[in-house]
PDB file of N, CA and C in Angstrom:
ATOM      1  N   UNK A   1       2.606 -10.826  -1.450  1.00  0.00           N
ATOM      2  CA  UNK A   1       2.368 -10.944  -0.010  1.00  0.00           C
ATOM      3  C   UNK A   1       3.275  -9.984   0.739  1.00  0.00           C
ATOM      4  N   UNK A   2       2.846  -9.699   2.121  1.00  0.00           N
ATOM      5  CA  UNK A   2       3.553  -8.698   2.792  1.00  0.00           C
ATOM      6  C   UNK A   2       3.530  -9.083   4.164  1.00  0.00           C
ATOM      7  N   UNK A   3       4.487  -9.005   5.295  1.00  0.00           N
ATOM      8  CA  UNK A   3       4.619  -9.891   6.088  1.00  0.00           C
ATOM      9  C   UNK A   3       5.022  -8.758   7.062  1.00  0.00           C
ATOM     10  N   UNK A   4       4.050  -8.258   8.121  1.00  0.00           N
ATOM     11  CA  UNK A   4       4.315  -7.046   9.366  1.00  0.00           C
ATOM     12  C   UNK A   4       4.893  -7.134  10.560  1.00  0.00           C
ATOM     13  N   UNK A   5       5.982  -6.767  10.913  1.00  0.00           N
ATOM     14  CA  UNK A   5       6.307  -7.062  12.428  1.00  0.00           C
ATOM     15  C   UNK A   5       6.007  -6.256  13.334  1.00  0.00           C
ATOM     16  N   UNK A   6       5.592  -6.175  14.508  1.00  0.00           N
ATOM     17  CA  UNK A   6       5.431  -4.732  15.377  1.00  0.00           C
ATOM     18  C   UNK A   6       6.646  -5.107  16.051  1.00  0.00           C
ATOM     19  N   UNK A   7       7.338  -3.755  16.925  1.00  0.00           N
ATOM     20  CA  UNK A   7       7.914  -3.925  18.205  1.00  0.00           C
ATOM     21  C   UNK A   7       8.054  -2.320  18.523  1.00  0.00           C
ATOM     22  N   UNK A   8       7.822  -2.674  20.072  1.00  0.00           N
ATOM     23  CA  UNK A   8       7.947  -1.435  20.820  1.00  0.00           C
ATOM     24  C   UNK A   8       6.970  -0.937  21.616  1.00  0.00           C
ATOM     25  N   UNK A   9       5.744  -2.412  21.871  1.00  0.00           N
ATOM     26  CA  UNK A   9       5.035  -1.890  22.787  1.00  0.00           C
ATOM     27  C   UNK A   9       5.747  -2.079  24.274  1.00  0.00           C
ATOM     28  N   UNK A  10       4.746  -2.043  25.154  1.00  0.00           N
ATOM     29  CA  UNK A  10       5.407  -2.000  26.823  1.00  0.00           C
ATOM     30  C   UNK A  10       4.310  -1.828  27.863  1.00  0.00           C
ATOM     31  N   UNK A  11       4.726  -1.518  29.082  1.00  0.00           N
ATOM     32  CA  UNK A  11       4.116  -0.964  29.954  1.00  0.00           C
ATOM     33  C   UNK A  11       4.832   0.361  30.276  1.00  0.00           C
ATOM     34  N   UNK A  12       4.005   1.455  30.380  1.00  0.00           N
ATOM     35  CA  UNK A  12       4.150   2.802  31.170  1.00  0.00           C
ATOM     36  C   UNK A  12       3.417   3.413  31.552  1.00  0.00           C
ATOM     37  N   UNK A  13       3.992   4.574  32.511  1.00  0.00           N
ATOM     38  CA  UNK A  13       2.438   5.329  33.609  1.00  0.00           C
ATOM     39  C   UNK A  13       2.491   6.163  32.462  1.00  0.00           C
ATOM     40  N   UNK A  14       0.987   6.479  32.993  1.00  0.00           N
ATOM     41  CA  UNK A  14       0.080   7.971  32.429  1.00  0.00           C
ATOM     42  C   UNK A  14       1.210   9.517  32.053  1.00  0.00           C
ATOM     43  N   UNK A  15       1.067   9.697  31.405  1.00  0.00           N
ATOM     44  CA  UNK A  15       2.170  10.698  30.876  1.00  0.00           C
ATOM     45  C   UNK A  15       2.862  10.269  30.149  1.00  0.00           C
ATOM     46  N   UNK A  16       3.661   9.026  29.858  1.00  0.00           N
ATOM     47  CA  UNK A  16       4.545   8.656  29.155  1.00  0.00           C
ATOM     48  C   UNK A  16       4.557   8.290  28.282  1.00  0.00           C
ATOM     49  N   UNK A  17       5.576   8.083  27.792  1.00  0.00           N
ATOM     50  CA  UNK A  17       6.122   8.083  26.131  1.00  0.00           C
ATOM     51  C   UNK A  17       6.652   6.433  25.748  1.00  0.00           C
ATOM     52  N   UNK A  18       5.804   5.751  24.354  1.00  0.00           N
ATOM     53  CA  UNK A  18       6.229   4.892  23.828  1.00  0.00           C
ATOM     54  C   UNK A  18       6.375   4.728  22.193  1.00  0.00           C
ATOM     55  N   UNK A  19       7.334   4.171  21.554  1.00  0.00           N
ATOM     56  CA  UNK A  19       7.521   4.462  20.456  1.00  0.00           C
ATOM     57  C   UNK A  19       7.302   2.788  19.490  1.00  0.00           C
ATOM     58  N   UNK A  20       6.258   2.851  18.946  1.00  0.00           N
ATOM     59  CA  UNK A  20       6.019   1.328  18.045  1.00  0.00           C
ATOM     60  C   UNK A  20       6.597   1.923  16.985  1.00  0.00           C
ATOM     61  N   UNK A  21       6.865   0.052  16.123  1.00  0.00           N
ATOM     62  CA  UNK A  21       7.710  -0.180  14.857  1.00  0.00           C
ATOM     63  C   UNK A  21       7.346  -0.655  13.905  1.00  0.00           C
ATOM     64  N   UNK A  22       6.688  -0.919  12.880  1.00  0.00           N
ATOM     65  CA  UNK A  22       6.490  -1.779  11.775  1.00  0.00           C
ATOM     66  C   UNK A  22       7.578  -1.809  10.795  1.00  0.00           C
ATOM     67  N   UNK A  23       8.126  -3.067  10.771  1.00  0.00           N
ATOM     68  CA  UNK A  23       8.701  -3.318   9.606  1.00  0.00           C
ATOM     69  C   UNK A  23       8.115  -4.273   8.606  1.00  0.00           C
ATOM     70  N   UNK A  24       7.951  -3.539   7.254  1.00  0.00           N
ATOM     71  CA  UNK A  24       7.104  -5.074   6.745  1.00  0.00           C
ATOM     72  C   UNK A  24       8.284  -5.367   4.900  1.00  0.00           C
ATOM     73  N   UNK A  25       7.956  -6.380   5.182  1.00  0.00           N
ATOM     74  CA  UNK A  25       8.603  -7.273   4.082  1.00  0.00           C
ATOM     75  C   UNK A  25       8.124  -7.757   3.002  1.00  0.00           C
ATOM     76  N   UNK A  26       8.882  -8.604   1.836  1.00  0.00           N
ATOM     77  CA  UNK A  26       7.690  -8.611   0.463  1.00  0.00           C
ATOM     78  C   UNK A  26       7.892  -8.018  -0.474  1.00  0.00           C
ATOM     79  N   UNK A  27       6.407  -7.864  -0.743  1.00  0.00           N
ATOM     80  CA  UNK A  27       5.869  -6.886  -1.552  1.00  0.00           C
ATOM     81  C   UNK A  27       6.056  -5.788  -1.539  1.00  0.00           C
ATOM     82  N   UNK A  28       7.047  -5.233  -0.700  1.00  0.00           N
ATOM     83  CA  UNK A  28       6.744  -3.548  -0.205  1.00  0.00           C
ATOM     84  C   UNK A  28       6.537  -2.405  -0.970  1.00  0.00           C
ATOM     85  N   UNK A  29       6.800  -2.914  -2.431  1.00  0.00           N
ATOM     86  CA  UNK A  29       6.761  -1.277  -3.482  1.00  0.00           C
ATOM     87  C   UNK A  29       5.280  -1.559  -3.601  1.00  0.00           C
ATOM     88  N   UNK A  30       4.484  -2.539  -3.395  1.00  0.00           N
ATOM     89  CA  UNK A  30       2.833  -2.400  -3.216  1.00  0.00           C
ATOM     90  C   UNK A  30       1.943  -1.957  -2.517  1.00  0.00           C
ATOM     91  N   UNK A  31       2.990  -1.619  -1.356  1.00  0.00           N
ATOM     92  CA  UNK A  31       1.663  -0.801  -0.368  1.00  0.00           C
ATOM     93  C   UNK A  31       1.631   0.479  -0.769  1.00  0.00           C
ATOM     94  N   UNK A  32       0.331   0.411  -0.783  1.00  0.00           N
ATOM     95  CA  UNK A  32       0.009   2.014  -0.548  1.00  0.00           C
ATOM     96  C   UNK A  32      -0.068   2.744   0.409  1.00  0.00           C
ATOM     97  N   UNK A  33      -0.734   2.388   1.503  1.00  0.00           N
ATOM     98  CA  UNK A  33      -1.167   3.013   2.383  1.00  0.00           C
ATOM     99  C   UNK A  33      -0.689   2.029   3.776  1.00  0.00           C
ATOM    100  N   UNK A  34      -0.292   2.693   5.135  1.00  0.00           N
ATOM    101  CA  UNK A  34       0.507   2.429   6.123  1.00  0.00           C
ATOM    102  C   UNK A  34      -0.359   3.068   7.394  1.00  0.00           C
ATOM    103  N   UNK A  35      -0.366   1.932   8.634  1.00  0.00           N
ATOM    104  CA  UNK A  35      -1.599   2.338   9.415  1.00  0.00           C
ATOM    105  C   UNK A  35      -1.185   1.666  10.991  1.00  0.00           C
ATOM    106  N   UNK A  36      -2.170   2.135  11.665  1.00  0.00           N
ATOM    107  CA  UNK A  36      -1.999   1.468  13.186  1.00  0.00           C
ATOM    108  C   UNK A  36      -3.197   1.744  13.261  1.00  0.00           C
ATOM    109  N   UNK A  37      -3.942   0.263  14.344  1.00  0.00           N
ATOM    110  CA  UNK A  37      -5.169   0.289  14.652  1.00  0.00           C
ATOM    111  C   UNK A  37      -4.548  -0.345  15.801  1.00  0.00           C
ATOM    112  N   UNK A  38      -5.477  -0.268  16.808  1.00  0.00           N
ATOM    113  CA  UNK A  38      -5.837  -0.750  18.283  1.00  0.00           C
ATOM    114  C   UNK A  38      -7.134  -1.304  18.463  1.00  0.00           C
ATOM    115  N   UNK A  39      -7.131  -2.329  19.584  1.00  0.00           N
ATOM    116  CA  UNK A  39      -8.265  -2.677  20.112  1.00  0.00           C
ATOM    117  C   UNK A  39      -7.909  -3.099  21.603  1.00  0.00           C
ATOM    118  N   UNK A  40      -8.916  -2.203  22.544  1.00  0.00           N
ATOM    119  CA  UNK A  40      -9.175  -2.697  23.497  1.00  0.00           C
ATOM    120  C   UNK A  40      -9.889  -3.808  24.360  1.00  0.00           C
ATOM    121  N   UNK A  41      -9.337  -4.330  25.293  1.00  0.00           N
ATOM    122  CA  UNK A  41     -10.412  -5.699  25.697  1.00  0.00           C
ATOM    123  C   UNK A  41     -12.079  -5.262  25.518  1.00  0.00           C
ATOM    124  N   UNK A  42     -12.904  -6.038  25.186  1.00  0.00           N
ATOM    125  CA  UNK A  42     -14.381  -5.769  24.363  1.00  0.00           C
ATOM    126  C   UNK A  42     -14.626  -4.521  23.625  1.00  0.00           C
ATOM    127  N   UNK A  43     -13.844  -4.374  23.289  1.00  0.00           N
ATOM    128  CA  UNK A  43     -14.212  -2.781  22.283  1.00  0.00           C
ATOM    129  C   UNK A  43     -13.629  -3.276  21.100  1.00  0.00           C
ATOM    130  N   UNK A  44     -13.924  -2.962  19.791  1.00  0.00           N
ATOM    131  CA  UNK A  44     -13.795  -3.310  18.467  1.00  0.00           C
ATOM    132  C   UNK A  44     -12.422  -2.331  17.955  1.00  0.00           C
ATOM    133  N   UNK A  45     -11.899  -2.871  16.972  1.00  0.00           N
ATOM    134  CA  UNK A  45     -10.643  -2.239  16.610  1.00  0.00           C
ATOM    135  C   UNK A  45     -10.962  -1.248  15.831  1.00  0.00           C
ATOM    136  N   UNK A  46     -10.324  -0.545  16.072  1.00  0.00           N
ATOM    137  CA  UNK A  46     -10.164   1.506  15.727  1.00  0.00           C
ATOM    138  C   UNK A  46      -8.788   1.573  14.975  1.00  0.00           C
ATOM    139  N   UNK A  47      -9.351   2.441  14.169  1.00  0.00           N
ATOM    140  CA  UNK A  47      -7.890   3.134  13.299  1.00  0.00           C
ATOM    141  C   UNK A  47      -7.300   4.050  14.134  1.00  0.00           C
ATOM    142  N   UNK A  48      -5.992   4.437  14.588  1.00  0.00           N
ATOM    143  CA  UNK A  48      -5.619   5.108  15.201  1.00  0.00           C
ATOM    144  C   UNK A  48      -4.916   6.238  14.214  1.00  0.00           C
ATOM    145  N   UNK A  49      -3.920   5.742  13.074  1.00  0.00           N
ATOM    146  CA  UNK A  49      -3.518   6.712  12.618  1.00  0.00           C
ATOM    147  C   UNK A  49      -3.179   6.010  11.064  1.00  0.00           C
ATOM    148  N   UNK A  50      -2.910   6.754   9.952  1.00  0.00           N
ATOM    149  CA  UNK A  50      -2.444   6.130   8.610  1.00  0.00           C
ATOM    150  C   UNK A  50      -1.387   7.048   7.915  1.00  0.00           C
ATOM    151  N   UNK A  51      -0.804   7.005   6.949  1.00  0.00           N
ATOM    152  CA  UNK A  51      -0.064   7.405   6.284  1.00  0.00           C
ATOM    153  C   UNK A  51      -0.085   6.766   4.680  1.00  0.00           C
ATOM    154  N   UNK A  52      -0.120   7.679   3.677  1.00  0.00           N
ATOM    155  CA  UNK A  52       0.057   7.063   2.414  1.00  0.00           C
ATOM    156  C   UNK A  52       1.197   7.251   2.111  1.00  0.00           C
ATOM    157  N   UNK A  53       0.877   6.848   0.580  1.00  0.00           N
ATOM    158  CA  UNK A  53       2.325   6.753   0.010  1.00  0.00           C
ATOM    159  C   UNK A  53       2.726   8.435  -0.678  1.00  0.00           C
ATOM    160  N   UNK A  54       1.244   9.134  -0.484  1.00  0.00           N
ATOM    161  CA  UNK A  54       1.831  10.663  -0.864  1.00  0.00           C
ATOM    162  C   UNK A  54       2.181  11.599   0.166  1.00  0.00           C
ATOM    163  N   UNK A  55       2.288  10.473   1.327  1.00  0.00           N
ATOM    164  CA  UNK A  55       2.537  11.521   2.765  1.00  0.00           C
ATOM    165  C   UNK A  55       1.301  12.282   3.237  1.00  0.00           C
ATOM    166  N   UNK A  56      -0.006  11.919   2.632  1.00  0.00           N
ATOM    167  CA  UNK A  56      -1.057  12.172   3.783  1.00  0.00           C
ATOM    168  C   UNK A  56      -1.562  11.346   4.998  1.00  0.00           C
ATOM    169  N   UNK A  57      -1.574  11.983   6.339  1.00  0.00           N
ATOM    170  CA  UNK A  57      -1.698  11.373   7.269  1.00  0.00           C
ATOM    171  C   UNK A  57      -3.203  12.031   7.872  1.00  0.00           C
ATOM    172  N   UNK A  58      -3.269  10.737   9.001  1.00  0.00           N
ATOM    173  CA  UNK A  58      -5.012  11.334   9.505  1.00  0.00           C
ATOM    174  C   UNK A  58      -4.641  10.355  10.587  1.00  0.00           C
ATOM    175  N   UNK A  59      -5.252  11.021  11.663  1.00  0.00           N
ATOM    176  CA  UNK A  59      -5.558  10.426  13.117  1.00  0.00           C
ATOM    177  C   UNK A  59      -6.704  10.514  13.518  1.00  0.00           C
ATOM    178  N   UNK A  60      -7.175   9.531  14.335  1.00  0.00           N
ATOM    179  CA  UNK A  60      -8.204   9.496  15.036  1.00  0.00           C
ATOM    180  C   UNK A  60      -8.089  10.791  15.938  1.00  0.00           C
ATOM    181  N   UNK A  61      -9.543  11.425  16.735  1.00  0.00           N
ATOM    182  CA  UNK A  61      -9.621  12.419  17.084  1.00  0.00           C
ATOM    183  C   UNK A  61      -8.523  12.285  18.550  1.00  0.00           C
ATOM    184  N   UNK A  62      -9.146  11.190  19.228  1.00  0.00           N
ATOM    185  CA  UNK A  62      -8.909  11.042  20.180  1.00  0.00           C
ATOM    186  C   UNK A  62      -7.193  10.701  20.600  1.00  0.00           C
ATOM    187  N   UNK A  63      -6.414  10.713  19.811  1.00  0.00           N
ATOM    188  CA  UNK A  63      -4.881  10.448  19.657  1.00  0.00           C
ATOM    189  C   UNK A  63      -4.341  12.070  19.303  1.00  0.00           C
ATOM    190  N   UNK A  64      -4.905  12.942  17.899  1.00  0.00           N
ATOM    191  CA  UNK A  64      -4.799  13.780  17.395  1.00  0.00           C
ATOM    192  C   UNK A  64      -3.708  15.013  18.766  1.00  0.00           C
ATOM    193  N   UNK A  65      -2.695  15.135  18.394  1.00  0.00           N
ATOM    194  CA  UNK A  65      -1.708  16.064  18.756  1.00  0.00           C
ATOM    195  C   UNK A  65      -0.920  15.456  20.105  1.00  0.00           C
ATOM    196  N   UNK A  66      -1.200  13.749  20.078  1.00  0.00           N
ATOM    197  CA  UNK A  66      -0.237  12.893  20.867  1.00  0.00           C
ATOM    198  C   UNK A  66       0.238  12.468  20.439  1.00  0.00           C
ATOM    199  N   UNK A  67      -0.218  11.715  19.262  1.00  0.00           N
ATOM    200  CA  UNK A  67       0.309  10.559  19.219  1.00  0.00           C
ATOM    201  C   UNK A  67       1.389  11.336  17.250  1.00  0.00           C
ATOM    202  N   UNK A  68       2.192  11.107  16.704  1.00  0.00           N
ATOM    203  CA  UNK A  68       2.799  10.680  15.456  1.00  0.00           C
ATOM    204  C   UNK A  68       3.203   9.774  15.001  1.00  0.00           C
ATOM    205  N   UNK A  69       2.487   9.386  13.694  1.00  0.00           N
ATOM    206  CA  UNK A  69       2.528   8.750  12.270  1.00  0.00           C
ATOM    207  C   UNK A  69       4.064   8.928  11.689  1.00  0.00           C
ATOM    208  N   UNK A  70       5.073   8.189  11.097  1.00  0.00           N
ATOM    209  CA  UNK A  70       5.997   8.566  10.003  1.00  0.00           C
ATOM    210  C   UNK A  70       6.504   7.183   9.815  1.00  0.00           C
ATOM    211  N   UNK A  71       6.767   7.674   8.514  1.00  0.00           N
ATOM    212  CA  UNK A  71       7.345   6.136   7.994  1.00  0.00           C
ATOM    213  C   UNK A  71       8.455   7.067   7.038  1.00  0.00           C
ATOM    214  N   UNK A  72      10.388   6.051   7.566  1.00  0.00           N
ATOM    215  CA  UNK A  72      11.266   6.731   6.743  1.00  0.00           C
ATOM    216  C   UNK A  72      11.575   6.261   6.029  1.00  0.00           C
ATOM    217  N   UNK A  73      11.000   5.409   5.583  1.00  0.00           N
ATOM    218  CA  UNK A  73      11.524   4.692   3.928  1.00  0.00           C
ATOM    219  C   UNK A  73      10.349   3.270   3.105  1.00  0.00           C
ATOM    220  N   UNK A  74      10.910   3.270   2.711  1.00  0.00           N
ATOM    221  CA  UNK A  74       9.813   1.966   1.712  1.00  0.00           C
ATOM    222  C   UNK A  74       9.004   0.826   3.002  1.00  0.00           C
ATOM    223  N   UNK A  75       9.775   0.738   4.155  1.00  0.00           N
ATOM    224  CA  UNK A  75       9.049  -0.486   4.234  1.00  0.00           C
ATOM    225  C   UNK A  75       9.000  -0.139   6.195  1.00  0.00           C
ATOM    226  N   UNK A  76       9.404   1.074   6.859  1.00  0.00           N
ATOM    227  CA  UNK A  76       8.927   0.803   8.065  1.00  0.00           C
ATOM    228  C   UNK A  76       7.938   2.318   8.684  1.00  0.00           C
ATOM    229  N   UNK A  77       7.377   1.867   9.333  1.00  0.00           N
ATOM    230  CA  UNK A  77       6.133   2.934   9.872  1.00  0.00           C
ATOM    231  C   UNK A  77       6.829   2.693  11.418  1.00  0.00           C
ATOM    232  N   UNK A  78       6.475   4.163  11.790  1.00  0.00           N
ATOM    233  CA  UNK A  78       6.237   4.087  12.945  1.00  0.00           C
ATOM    234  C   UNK A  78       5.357   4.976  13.462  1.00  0.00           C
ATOM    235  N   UNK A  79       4.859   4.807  15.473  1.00  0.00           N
ATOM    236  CA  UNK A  79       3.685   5.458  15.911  1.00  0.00           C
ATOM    237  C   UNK A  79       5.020   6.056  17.154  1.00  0.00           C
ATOM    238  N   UNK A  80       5.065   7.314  17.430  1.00  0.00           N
ATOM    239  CA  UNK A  80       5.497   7.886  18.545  1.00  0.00           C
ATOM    240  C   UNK A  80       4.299   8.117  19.015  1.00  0.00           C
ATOM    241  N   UNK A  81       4.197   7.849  20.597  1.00  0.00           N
ATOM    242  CA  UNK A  81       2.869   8.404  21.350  1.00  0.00           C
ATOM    243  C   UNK A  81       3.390   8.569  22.578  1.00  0.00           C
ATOM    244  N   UNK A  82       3.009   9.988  22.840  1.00  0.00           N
ATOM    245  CA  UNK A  82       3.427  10.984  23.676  1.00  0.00           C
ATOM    246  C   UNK A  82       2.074  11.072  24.907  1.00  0.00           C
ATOM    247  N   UNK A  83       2.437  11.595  26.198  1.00  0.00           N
ATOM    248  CA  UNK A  83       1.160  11.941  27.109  1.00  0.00           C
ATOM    249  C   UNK A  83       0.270  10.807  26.894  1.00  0.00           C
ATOM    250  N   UNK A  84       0.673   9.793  27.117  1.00  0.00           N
ATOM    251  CA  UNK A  84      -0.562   8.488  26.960  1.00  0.00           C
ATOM    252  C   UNK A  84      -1.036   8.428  28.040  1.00  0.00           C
ATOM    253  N   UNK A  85      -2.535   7.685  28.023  1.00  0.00           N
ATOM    254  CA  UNK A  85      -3.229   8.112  28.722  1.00  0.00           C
ATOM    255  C   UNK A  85      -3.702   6.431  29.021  1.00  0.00           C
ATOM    256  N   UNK A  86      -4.574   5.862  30.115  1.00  0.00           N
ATOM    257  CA  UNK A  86      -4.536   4.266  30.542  1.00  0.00           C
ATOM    258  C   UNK A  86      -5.853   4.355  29.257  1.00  0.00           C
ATOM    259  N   UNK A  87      -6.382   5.011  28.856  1.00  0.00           N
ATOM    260  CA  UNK A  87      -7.532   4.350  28.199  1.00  0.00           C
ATOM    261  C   UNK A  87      -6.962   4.554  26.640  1.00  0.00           C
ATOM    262  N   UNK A  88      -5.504   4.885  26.645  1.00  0.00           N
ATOM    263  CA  UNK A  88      -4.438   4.302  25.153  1.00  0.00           C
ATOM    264  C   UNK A  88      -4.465   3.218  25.288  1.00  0.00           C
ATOM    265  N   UNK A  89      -4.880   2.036  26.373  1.00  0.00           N
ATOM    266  CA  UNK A  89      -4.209   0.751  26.449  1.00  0.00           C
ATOM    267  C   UNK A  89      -4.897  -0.154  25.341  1.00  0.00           C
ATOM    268  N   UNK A  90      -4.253  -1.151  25.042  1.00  0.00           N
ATOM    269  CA  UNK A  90      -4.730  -1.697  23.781  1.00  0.00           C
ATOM    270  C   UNK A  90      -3.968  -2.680  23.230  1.00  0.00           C
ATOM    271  N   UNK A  91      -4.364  -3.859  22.928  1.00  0.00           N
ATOM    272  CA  UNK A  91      -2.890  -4.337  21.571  1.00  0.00           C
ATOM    273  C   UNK A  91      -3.462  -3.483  20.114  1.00  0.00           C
ATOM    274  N   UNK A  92      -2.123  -2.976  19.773  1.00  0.00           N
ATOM    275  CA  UNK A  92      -1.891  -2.141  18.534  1.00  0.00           C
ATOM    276  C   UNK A  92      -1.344  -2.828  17.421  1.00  0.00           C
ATOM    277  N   UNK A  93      -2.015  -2.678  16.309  1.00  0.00           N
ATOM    278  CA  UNK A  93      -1.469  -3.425  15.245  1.00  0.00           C
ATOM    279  C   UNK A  93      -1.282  -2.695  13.747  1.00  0.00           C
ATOM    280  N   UNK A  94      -0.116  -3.151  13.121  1.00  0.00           N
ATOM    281  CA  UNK A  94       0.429  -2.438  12.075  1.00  0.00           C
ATOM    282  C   UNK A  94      -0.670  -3.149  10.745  1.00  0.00           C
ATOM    283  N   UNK A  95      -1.313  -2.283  10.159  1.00  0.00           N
ATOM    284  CA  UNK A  95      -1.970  -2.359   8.728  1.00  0.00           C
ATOM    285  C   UNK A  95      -1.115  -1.901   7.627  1.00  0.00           C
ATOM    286  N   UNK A  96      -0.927  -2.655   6.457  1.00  0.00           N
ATOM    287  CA  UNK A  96      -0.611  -2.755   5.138  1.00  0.00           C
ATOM    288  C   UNK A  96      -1.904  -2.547   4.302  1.00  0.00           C
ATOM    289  N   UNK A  97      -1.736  -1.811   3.323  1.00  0.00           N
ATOM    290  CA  UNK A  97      -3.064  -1.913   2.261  1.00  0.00           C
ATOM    291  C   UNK A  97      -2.120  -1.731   1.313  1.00  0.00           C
ATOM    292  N   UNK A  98      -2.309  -2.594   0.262  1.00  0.00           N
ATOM    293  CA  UNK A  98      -1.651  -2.516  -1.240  1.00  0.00           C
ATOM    294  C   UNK A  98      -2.418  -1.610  -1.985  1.00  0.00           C
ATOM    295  N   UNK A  99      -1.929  -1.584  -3.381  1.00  0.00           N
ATOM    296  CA  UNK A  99      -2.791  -0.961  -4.553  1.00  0.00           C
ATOM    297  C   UNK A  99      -3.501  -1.806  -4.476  1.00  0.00           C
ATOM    298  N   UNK A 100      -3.680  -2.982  -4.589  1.00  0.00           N
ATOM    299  CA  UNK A 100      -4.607  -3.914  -5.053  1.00  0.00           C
ATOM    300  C   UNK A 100      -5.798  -4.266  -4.188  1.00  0.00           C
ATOM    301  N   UNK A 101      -5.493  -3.009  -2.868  1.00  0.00           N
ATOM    302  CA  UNK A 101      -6.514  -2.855  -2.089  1.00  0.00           C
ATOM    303  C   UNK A 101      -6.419  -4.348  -1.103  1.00  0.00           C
ATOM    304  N   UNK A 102      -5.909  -5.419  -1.194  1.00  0.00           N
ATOM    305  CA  UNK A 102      -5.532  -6.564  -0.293  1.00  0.00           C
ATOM    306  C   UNK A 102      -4.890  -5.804   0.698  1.00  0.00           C
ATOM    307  N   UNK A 103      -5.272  -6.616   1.953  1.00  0.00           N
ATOM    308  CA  UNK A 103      -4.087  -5.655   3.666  1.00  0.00           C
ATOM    309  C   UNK A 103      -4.180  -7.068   3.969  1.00  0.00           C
ATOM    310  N   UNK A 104      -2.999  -6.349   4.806  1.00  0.00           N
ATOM    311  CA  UNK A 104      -2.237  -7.388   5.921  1.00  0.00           C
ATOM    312  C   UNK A 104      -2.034  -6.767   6.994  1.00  0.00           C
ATOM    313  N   UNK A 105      -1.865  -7.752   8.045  1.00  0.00           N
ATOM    314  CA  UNK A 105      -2.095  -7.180   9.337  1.00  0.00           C
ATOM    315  C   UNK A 105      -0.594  -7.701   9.764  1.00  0.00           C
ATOM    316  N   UNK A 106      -0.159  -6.846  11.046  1.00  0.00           N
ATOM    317  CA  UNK A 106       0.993  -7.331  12.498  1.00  0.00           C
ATOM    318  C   UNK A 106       0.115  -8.399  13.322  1.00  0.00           C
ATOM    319  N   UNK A 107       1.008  -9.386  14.388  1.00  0.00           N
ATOM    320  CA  UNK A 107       0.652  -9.909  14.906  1.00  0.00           C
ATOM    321  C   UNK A 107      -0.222  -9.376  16.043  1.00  0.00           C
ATOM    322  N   UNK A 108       0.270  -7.981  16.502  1.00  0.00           N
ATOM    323  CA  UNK A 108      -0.092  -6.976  17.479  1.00  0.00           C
ATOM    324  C   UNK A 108       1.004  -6.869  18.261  1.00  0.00           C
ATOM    325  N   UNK A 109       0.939  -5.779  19.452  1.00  0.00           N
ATOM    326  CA  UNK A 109       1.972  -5.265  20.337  1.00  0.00           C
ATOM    327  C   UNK A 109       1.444  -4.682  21.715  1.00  0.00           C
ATOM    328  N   UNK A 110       1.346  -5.419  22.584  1.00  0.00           N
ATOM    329  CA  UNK A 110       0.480  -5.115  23.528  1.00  0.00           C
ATOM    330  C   UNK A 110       1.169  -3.665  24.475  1.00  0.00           C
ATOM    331  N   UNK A 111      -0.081  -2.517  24.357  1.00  0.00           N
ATOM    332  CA  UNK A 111       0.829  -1.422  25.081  1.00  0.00           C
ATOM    333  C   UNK A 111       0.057  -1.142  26.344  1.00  0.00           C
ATOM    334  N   UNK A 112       0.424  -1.116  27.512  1.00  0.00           N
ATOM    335  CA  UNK A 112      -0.391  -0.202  28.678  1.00  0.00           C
ATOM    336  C   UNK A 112       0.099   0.339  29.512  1.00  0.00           C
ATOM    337  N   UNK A 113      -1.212   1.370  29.463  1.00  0.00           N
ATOM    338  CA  UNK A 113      -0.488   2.529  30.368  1.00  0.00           C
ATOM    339  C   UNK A 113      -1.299   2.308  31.819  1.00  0.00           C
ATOM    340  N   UNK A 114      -0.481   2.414  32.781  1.00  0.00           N
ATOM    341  CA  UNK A 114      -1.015   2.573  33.739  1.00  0.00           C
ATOM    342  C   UNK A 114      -1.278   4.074  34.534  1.00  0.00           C
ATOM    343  N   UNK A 115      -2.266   4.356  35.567  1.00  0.00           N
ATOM    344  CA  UNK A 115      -2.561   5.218  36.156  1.00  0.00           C
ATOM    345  C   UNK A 115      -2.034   5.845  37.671  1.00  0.00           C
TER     346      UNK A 115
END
């Protein structure tokens, strides 16, 4: 089992800069793969960005050259997101995927930007 915390969402205006946290616990030499998804009120949850365990990363288009992916050690990820924009707003949540292909989710981290 693997157990996700977020912190570091907030409120900020348009332009600004917020930095989320995952720390996750456990199992941690099992994950493989390390992620942030969002969902907005009635809109379905989106991958925003991932990271494996060989250091390939991928972003959604719409984040792509705002937002950064990195994780500095076995067990925490983080999302820097830069120039956010109000339709970034979202609760954001930290994904775990093991080898064994089982995920676990964060509770979420509610972020918005205002205009």
């Amino acid at each position: 089992q693997v157990q996700l915390v977020e912190s570091g969402g907030g409120l900020v205006q348009a332009g600004g800069s917020l930095r989320l946290s995952c720390a996750a616990s456990g199992s941690i030499f099992s994950i493989n793969i390390m992620g942030w998804y969002r969902q907005a009120p009635g809109k379905q949850r989106e991958l925003v960005a991932f990271i494996t365990n060989g250091s390939i990363i991928n972003y959604v288009d719409s984040v792509r050259g705002r937002f950064t992916i990195s994780r500095d050690n076995a067990n925490t990820v983080y999302l820097q997101m830069n120039s956010l924009k109000p339709e970034d707003t979202a609760v954001y949540y930290c994904n775990a995927v093991l080898v064994t292909r089982l995920a676990y989710w964060g509770q979420g981290t509610q972020v918005t930007v205002s205009s």
